[in-house]
Each structure stands twice: as C-alpha cells, then as structure tokens.
C-alpha atoms as a PDB file:
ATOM      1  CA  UNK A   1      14.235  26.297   2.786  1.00  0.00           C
ATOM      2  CA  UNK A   2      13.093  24.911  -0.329  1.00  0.00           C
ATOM      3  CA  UNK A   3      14.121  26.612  -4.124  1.00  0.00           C
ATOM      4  CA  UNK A   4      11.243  27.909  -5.592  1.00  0.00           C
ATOM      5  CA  UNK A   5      11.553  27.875  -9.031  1.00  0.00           C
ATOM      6  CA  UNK A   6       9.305  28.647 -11.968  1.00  0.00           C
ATOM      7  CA  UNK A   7       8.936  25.890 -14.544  1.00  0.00           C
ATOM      8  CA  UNK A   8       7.428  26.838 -18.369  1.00  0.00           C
ATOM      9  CA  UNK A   9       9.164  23.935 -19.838  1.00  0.00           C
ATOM     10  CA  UNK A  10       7.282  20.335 -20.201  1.00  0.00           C
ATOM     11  CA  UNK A  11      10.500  18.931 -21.316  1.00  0.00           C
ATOM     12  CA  UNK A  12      12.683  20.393 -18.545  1.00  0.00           C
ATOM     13  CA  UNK A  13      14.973  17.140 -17.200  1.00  0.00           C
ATOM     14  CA  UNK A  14      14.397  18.632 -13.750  1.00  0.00           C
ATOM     15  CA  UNK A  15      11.043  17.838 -14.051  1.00  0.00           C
ATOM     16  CA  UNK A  16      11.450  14.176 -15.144  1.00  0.00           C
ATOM     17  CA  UNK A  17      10.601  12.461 -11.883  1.00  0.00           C
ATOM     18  CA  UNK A  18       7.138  13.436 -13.285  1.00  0.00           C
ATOM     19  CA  UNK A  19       6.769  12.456 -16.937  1.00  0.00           C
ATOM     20  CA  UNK A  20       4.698  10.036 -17.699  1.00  0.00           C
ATOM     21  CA  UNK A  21       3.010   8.913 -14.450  1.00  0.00           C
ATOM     22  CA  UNK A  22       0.018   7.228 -16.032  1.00  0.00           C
ATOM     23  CA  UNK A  23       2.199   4.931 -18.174  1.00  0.00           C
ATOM     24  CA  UNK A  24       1.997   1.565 -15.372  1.00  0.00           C
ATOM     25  CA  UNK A  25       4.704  -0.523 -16.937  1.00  0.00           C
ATOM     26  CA  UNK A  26       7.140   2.183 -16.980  1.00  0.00           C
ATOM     27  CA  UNK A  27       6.288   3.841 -13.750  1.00  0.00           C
ATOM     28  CA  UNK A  28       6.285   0.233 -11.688  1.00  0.00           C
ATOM     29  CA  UNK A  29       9.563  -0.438 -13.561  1.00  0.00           C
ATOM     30  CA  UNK A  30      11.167   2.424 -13.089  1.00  0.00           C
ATOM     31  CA  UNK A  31      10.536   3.947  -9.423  1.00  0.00           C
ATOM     32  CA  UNK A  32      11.485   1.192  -7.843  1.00  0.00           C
ATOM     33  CA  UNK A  33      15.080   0.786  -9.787  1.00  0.00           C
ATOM     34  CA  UNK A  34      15.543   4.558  -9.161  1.00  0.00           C
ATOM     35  CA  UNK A  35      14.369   4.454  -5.509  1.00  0.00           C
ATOM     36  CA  UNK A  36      11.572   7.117  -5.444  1.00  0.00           C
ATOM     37  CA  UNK A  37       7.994   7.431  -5.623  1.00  0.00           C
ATOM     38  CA  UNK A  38       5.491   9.449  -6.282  1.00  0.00           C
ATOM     39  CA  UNK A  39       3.250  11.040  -3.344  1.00  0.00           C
ATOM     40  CA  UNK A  40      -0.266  13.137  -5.005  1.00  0.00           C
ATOM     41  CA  UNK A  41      -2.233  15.472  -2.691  1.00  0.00           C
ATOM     42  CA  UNK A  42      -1.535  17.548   0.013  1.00  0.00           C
ATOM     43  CA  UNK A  43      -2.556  15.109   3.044  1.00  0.00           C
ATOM     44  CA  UNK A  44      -0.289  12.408   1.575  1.00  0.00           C
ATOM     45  CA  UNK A  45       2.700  14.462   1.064  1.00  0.00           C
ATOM     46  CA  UNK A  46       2.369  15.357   4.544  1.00  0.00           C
ATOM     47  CA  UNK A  47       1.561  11.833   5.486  1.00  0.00           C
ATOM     48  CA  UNK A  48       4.644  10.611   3.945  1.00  0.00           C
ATOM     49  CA  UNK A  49       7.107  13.641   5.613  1.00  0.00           C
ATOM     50  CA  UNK A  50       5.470  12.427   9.021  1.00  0.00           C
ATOM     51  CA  UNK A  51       6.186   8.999   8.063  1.00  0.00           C
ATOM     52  CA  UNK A  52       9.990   9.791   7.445  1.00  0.00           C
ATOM     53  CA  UNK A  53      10.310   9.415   4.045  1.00  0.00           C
ATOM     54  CA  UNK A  54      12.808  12.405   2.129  1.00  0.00           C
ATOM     55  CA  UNK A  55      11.615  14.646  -0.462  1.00  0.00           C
ATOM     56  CA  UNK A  56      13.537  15.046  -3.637  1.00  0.00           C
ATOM     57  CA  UNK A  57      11.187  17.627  -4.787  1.00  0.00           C
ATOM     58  CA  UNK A  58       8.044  19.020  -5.268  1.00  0.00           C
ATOM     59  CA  UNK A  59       5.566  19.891  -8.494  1.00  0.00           C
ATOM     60  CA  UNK A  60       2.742  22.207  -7.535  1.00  0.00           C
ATOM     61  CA  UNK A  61       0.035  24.642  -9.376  1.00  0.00           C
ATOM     62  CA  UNK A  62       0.888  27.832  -8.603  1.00  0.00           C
ATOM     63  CA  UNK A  63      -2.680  28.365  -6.446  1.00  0.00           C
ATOM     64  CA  UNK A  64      -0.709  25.286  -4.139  1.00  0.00           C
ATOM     65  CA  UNK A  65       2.334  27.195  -3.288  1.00  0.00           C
ATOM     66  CA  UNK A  66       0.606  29.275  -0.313  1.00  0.00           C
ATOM     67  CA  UNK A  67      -1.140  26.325   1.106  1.00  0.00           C
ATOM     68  CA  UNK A  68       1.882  24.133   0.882  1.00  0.00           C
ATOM     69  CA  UNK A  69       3.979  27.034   2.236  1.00  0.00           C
ATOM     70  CA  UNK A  70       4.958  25.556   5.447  1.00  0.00           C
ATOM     71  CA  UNK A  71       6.553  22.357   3.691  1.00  0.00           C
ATOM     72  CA  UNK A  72       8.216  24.587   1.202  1.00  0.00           C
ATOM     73  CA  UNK A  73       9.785  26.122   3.795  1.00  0.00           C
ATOM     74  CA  UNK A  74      10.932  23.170   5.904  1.00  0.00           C
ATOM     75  CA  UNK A  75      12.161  21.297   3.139  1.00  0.00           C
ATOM     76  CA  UNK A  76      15.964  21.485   0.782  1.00  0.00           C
ATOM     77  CA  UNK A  77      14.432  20.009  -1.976  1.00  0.00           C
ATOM     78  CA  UNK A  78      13.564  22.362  -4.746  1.00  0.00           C
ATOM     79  CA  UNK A  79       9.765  23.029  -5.769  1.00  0.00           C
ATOM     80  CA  UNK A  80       8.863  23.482  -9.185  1.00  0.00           C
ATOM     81  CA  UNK A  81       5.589  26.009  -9.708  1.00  0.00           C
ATOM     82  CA  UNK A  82       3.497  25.076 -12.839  1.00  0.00           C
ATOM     83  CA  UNK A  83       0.639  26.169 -14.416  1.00  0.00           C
ATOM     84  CA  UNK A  84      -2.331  22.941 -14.761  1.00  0.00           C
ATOM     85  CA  UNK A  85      -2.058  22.629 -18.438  1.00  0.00           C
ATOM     86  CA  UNK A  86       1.790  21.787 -18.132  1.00  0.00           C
ATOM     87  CA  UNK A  87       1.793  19.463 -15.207  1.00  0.00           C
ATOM     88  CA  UNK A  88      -0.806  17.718 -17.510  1.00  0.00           C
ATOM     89  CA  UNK A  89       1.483  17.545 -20.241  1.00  0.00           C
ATOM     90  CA  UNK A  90       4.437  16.446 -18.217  1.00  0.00           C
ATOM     91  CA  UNK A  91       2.228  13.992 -15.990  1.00  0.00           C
ATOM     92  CA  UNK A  92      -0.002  12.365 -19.129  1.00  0.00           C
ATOM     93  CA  UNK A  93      -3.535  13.277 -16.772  1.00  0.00           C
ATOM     94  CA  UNK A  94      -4.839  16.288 -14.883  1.00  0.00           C
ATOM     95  CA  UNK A  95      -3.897  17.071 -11.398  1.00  0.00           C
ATOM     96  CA  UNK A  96      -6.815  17.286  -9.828  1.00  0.00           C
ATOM     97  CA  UNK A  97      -4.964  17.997  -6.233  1.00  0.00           C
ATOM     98  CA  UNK A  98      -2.472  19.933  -7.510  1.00  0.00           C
ATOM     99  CA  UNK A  99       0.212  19.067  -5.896  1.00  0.00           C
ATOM    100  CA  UNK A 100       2.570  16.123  -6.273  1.00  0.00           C
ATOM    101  CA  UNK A 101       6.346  15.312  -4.545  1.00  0.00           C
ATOM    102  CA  UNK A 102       8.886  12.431  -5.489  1.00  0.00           C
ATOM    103  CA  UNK A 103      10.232  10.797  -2.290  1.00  0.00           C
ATOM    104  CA  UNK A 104      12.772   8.915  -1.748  1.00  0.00           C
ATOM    105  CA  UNK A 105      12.185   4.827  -1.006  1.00  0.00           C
ATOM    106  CA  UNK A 106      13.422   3.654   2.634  1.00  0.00           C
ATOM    107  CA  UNK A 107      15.093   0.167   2.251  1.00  0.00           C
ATOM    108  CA  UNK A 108      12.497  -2.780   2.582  1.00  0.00           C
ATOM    109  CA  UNK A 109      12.912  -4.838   6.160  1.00  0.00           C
ATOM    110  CA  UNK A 110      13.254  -8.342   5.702  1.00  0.00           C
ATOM    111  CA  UNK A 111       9.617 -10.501   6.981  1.00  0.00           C
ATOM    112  CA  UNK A 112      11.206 -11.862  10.080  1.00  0.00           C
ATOM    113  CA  UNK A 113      12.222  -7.852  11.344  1.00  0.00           C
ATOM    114  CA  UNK A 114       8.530  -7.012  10.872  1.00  0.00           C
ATOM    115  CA  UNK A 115       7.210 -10.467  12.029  1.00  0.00           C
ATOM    116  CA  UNK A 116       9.009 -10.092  15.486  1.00  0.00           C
ATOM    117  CA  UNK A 117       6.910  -7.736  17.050  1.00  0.00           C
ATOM    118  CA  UNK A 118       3.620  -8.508  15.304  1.00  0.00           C
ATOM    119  CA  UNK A 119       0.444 -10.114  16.377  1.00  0.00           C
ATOM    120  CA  UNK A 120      -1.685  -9.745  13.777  1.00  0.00           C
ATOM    121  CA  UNK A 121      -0.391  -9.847   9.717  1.00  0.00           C
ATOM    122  CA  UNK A 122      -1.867  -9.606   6.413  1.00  0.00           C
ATOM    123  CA  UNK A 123      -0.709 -11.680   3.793  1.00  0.00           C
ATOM    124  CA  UNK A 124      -1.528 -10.799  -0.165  1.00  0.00           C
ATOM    125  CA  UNK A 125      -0.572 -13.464  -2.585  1.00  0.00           C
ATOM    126  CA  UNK A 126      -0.878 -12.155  -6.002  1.00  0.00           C
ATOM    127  CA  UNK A 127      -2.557  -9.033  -5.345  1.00  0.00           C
ATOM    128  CA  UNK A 128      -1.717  -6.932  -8.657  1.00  0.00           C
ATOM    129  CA  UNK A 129      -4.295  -4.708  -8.969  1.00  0.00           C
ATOM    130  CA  UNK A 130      -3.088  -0.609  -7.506  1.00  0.00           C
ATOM    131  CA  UNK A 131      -6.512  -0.048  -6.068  1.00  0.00           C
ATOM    132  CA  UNK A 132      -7.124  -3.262  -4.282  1.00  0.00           C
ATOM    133  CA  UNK A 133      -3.603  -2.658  -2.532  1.00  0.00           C
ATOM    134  CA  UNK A 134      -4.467   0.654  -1.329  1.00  0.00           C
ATOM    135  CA  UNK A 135      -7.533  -0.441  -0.386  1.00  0.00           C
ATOM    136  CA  UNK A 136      -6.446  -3.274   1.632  1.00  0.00           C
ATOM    137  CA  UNK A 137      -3.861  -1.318   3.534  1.00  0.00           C
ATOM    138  CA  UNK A 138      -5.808   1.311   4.754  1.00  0.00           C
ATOM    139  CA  UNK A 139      -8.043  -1.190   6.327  1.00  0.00           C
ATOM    140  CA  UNK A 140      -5.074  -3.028   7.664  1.00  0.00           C
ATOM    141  CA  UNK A 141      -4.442   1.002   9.178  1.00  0.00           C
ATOM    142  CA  UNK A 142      -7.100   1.610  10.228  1.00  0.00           C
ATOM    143  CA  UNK A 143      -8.176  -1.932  11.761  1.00  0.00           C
ATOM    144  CA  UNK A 144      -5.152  -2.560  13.674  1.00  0.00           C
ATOM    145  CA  UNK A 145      -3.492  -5.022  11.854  1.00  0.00           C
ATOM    146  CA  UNK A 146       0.439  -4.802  12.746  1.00  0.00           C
ATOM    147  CA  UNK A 147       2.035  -5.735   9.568  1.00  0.00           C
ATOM    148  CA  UNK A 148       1.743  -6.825   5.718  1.00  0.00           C
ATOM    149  CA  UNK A 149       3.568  -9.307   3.882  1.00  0.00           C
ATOM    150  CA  UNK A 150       3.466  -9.829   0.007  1.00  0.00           C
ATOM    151  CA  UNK A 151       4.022 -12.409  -2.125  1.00  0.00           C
ATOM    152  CA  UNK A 152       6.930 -12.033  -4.806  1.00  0.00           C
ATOM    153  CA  UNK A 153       4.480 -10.978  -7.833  1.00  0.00           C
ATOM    154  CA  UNK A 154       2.195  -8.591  -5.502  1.00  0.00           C
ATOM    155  CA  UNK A 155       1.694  -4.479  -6.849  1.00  0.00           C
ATOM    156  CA  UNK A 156       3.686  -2.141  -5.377  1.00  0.00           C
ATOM    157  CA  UNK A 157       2.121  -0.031  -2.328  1.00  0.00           C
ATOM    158  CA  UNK A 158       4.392   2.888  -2.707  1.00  0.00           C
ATOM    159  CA  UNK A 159       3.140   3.518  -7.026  1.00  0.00           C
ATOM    160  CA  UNK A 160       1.012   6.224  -7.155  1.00  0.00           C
ATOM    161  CA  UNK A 161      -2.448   4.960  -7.320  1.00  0.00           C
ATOM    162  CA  UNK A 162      -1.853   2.357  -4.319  1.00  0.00           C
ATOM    163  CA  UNK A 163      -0.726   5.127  -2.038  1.00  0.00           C
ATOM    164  CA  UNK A 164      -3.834   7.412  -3.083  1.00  0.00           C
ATOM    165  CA  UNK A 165      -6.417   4.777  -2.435  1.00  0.00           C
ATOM    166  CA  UNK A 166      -4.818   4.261   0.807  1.00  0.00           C
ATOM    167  CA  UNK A 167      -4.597   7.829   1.823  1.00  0.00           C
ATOM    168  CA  UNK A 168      -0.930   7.696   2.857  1.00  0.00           C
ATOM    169  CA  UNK A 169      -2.159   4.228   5.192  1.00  0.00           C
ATOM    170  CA  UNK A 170       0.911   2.575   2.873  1.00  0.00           C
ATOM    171  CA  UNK A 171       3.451   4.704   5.304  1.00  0.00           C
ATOM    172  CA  UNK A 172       1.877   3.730   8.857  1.00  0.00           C
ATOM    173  CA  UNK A 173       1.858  -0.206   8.151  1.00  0.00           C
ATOM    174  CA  UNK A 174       4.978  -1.899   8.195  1.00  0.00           C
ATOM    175  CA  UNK A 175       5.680  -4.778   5.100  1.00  0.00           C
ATOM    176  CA  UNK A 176       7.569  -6.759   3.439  1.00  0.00           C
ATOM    177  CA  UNK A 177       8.732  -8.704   0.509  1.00  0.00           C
ATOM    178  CA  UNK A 178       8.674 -12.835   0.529  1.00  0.00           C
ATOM    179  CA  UNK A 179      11.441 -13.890  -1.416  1.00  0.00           C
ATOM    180  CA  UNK A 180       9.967 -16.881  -2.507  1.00  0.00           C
ATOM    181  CA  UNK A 181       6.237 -18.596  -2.422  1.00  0.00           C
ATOM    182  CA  UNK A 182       4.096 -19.930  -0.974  1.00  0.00           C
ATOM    183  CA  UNK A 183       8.029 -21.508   0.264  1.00  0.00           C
ATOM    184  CA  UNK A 184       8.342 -18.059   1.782  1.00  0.00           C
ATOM    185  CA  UNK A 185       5.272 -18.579   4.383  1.00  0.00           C
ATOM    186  CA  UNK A 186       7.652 -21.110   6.155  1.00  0.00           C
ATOM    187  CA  UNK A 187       9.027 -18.234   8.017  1.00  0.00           C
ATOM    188  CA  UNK A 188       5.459 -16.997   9.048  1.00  0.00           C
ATOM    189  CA  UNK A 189       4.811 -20.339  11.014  1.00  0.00           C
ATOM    190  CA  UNK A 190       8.307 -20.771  12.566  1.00  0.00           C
ATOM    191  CA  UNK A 191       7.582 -17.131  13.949  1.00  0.00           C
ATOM    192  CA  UNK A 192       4.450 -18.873  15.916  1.00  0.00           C
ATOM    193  CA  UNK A 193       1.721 -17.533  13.346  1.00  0.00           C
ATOM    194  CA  UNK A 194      -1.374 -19.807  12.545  1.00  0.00           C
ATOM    195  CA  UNK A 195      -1.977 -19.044   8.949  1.00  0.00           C
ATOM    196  CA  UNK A 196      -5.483 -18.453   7.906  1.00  0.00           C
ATOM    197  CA  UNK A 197      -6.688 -18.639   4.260  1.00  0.00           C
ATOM    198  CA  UNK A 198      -9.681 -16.416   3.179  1.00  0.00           C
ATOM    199  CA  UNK A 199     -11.374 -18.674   0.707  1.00  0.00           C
ATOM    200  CA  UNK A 200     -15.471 -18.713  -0.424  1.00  0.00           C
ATOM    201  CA  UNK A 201     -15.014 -22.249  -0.485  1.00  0.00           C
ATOM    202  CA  UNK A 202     -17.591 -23.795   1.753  1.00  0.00           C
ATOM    203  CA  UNK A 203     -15.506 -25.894   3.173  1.00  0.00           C
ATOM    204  CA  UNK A 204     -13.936 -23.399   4.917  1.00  0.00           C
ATOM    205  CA  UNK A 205     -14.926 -22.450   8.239  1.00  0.00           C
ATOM    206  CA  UNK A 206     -17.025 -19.678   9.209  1.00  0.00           C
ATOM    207  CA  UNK A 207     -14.871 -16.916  10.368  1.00  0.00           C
ATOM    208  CA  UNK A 208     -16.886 -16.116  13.246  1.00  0.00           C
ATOM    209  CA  UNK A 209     -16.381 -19.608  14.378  1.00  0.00           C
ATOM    210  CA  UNK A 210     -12.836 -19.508  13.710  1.00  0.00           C
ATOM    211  CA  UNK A 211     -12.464 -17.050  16.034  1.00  0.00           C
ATOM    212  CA  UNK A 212      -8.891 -15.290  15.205  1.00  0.00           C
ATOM    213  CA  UNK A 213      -9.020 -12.343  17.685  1.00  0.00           C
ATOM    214  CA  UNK A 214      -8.511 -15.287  20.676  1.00  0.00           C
ATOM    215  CA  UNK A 215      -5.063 -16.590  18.889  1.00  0.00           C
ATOM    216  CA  UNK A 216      -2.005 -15.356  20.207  1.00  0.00           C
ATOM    217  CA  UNK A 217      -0.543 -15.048  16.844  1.00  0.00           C
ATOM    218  CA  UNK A 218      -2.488 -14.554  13.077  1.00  0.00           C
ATOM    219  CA  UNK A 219      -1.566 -14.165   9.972  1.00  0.00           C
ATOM    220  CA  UNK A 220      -4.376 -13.850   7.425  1.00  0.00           C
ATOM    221  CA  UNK A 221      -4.113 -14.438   3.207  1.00  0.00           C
ATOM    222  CA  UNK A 222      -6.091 -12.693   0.426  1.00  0.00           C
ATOM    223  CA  UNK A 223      -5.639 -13.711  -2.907  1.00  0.00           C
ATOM    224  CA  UNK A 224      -6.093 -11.633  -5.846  1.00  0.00           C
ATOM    225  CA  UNK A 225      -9.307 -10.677  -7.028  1.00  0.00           C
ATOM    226  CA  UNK A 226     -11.121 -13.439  -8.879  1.00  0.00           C
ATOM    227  CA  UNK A 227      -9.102 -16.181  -8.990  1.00  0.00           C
ATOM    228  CA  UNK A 228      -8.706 -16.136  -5.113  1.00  0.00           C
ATOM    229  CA  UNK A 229      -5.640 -17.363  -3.337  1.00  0.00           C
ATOM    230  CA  UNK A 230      -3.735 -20.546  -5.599  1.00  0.00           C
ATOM    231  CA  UNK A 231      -4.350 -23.786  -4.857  1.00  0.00           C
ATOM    232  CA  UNK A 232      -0.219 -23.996  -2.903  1.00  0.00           C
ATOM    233  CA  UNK A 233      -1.219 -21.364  -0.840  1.00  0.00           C
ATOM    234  CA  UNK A 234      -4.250 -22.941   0.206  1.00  0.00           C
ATOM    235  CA  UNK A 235      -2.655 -26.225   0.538  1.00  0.00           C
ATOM    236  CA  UNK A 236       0.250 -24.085   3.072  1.00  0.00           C
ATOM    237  CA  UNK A 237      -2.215 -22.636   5.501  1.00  0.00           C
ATOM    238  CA  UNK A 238      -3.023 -24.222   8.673  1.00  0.00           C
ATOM    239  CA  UNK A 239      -7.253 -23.236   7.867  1.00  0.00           C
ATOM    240  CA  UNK A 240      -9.482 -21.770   5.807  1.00  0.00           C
ATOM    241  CA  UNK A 241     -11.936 -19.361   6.916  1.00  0.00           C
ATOM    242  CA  UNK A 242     -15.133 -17.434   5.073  1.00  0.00           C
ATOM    243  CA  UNK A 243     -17.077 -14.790   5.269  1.00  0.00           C
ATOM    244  CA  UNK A 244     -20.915 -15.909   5.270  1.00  0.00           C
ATOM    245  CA  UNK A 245     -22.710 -14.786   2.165  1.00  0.00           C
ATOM    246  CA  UNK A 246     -26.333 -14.023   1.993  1.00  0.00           C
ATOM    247  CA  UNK A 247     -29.046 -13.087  -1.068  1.00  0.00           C
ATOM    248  CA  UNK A 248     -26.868 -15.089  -3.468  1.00  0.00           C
ATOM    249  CA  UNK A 249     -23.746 -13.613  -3.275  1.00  0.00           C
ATOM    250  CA  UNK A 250     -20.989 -15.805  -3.590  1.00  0.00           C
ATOM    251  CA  UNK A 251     -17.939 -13.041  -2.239  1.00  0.00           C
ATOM    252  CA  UNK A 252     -16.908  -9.715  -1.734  1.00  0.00           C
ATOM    253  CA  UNK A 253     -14.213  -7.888  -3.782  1.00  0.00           C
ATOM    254  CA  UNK A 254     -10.907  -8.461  -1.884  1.00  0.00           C
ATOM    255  CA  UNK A 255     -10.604  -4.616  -0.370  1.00  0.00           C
ATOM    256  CA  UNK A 256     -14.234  -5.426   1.080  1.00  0.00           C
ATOM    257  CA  UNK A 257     -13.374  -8.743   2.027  1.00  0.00           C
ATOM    258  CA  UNK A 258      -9.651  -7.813   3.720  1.00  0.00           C
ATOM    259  CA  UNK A 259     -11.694  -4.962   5.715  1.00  0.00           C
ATOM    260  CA  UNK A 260     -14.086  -7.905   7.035  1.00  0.00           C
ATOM    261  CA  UNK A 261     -11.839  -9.967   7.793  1.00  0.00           C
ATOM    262  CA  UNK A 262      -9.197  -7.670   9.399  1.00  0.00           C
ATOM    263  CA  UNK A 263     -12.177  -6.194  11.803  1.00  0.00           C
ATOM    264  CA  UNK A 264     -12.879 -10.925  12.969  1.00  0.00           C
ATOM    265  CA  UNK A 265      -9.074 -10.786  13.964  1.00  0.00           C
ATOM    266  CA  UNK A 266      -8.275  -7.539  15.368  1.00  0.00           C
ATOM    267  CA  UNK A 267     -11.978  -7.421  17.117  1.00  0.00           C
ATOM    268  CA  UNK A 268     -11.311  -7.307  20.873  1.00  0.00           C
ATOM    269  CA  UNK A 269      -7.592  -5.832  20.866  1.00  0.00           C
ATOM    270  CA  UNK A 270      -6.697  -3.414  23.041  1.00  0.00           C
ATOM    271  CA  UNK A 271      -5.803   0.137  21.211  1.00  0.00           C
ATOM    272  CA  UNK A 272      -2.578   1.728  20.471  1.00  0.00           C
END
C-alpha cells in the first residue's frame, strides 16, 4: 500500500516530478532524459496502470484521495495529498482533474519489433504539435490501426498534453522511433508495406479509389499540420492518396484527416 503523505510545501523536492509542467521545452527535455512522464486524470492513470506502466507516485487534491482509494492502495509508490492552490503553484496551471501520477517510461521497441506483426501503420513525419499527436493516436485506437511510427523530429506521445488528448489511446498503440528519415522508411517497405502518402495534392489519388483496406500490408504518412508531409517523403512513398474536398475546402487539420484516413484502410477488418 501506497504512503499517504500530506504535502504543505510547494518547494518540497519530493514533489519535483511536478514543477513546472506547463513549461514545454523543459518538460519535453527533461522527462524523457529522466524516464518518466506525467499521466493527468483519473481514467488515464488507470489507463496507464492497465497498460503496465509503474507509478513513481501520485499528486492528488485531497477531495481525490477517496475516489482514487483503490489505486492508493494497490500501489508502493507514495501519494502526496495537496490542497488546489498548491498543486497550482507547484504545477504552473490549475488541476482541473485533480489528480496527476509520474510513471515510469517502458523502453521504446525498435520499428521492425512493432512492424512484424502489423497490418496496418501510421506514419507521422514531423508531427510537433501535443494535440495533433494525441489526436491522431486515439483514432489510430480506436480505428484499428496496429501500430505508429514517427519520424526523428515528431512530439512526444507520452508529454502530458499528447496523452490527455488521446485519453490514455498513447498506451494501447504500439510505436516507435525512426532513427533516421525519410532513410528510415526503407525498413517499412522491406517489411512488405506499400507506403501511402496523404497529400491534398490533386494529383494524388482519391483514397476511395486507392482502396487500402484490400492491401495485405499499409502503412499510411501524415505530415505536420500546414506544411504537409516534405517533399523526400513524398518522393519515398510508393502513392499518394486524398481525401475529396467539397464547398472549397482545400484539407482537413491532420487529427481530422488521420481519423479519415485510418477509417479507408482499416474499413472492412475483422475486429479484435
């Protein structure tokens, strides 16, 4: 069982997992170089327990302590109670869910682990922006897709904002880091993938008419929002594919887009 321990202290060290969470650059720098994150709200906590990942510790209001009694009490890490206006001061915003834990990282697999068993992969090139990532891999949860791979420069899906858009969806897809790009995508096609580039270029073929849900094997890339994927990773995929526009609209933003797109090539698979 858990330590429950009363915290009146902003500057206790114990609590410095927490300082500072709406400062990006530090926060992407330093969570992944100390190998933790930060999970916010009571369904992704439990989301990321369920999904293996170990607690180091919890930081709760004090009106979160009964309805996170359960964890509390399956779990060695100590649990800090705190009034709102000092888990504001400590955090840099209010809390609206009250309850946040630091978790430990699991070690990234390497593309070709998660590429083995997949059918159907998302690939982000450049995709920097918290909200899009979250975004994008909840669809890819909820849609079916098997797996997502990201280029070298791509956002973090474990920071703290990723993993709240996605509603704890970053701990049920497996992904991975490409070492290098778009060089990295080499390993994509020698795996059998055809590699399919989301574009608004008309040029590109109609994703209907592409029909990805009848390949054996697809892996599908989103660039970042506006700029689109880069002109090498167009030039690397075997097609481009677009979603038809109407009333004048030229595209979607990329969350919308990936959730399209991800329903053309999963469309037609069997279940889990």
């Amino acid at each position: 069982m858990a330590d429950l321990i009363t915290v009146d202290d902003p500057d206790d060290p114990r609590l410095s997992d927490y300082t500072g969470l709406t400062d990006v650059e530090l926060r992407r720098k330093r969570e992944p170089a100390e190998g933790l994150f930060i999970a916010e709200g009571e369904k992704v906590i439990r989301r990321a327990r369920v999904a293996g990942y170990e607690m180091r510790s919890m930081l709760l209001s004090s009106k979160w302590v009964d309805v996170m009694r359960d964890v509390i009490e399956d779990v060695p890490a100590p649990v800090y109670a705190v009034s709102p206006e000092l888990a504001e001061r400590v955090t840099g915003y209010h809390v609206h869910r009250g309850a946040l834990a630091s978790m430990q990282r699991k070690p990234l697999p390497d593309a070709e682990t998660i590429l083995a068993d997949a059918r159907r992969v998302a690939i982000m090139e450049s995709v920097n922006d918290h909200t899009n990532t979250g975004a994008i891999f909840r669809s890819a949860a909820a849609l079916g897709m098997d797996a997502v791979l990201l280029s070298p420069d791509c956002a973090d899906p474990l920071y703290r904002r990723s993993v709240k858009v996605s509603m704890g969806a970053v701990f049920s897809v497996p992904y991975a880091r490409l070492d290098s790009w778009p060089r990295g995508l080499e390993a994509v096609r020698e795996a059998g993938f055809k590699i399919l580039a989301l574009t608004p270029d008309e040029k590109a073929t109609t994703i209907d008419d592409a029909a990805p849900h009848r390949l054996e094997r697809v892996a599908l890339m989103l660039g970042a929002e506006g700029d689109g994927l880069s002109t090498q990773a167009l030039m690397a995929a075997d097609e481009w594919v677009r979603i038809p526009m109407a009333h004048g609209v030229d595209s979607l933003n990329v969350g919308a887009a990936a959730a399209v797109a991800f329903y053309a090539v999963t469309s037609g698979r069997p279940g889990p």
